[in-house]
Protein backbone atom coordinates (compact mmCIF):
# COMPACT_ATOMS: atom_id res chain seq x y z
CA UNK A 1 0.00 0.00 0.00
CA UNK A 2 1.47 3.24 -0.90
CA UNK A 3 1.17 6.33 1.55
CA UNK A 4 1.21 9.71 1.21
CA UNK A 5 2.60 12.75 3.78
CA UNK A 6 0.22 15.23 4.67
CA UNK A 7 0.65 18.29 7.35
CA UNK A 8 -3.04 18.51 9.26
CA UNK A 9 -3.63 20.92 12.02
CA UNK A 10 -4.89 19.59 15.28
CA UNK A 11 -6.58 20.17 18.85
CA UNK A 12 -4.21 20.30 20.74
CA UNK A 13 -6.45 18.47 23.28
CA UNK A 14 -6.98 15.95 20.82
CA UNK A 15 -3.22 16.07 20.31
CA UNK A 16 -2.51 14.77 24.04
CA UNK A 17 -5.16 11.52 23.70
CA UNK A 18 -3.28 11.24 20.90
CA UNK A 19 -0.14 10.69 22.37
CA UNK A 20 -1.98 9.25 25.50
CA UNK A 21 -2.71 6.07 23.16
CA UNK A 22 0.79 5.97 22.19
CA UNK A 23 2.08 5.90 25.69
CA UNK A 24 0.07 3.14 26.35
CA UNK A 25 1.37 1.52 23.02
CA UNK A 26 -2.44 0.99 21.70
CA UNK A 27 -0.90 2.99 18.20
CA UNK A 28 2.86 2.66 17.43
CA UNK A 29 2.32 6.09 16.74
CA UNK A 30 0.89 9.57 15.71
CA UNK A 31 0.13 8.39 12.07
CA UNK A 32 -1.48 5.65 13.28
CA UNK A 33 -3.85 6.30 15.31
CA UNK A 34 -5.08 9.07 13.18
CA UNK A 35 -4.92 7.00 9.50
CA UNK A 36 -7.13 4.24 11.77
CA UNK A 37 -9.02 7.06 13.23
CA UNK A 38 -9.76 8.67 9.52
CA UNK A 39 -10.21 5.28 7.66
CA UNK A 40 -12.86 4.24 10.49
CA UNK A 41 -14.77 7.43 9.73
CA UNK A 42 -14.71 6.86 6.38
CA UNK A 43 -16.03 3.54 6.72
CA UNK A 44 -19.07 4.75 8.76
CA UNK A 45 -20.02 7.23 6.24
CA UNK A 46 -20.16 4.77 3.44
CA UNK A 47 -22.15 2.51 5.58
CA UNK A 48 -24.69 5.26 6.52
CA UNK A 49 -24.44 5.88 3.16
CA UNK A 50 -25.65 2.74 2.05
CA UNK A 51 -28.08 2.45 4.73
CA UNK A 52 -30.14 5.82 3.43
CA UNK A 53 -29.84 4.65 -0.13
CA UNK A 54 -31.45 1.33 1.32
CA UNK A 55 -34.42 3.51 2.58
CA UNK A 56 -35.22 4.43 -1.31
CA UNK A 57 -35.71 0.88 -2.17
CA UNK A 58 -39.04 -0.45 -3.07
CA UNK A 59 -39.69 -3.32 -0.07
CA UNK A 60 -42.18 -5.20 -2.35
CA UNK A 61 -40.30 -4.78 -5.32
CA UNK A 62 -37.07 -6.29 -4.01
CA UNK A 63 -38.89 -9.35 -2.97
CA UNK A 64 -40.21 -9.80 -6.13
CA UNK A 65 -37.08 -9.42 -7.46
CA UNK A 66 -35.63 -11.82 -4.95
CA UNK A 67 -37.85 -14.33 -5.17
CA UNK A 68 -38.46 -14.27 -9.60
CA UNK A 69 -37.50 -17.62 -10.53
CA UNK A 70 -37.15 -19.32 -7.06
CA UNK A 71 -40.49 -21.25 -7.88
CA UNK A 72 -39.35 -23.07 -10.85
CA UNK A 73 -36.24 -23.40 -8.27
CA UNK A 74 -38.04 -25.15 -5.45
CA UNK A 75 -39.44 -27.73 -7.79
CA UNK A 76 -35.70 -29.43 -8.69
CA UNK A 77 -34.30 -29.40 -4.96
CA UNK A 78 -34.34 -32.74 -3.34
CA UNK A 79 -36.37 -33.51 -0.41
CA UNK A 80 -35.40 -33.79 2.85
């Protein structure tokens, strides 16, 4: 994975729980625990994301959808 060097400007409160969580060796260091802190956020925005494009979806639709063809399905499965 290739990185890149940026210069942000930060809190300087958030600057000490920073380093706090380097002390106590949870990061190995400042870049770190603010790429993990970044990449998490990211990931919760495409998931919220995804969850409000979820609300457009036709409910009755999609399970038409998901079940189109199952019937002709059902009849070749082996019983149990």
């Amino acid at each position: 994975m290739s990185t890149a060097k940026i210069a942000i400007t930060i809190d300087d409160k958030l600057v000490q729980k920073i380093d706090s969580l380097v002390e106590k060796r949870i990061f190995p260091n400042r870049s770190r625990a603010i790429q993990e802190a970044v990449s998490e956020k990211l990931l919760r925005l495409d998931k919220s994301r995804l969850a409000k494009e979820c609300l457009h979806l036709d409910k009755a639709f999609e399970q038409q959808l998901s079940e189109m063809g199952l019937d002709s399905e059902v009849e070749s499965w082996p019983e149990y």
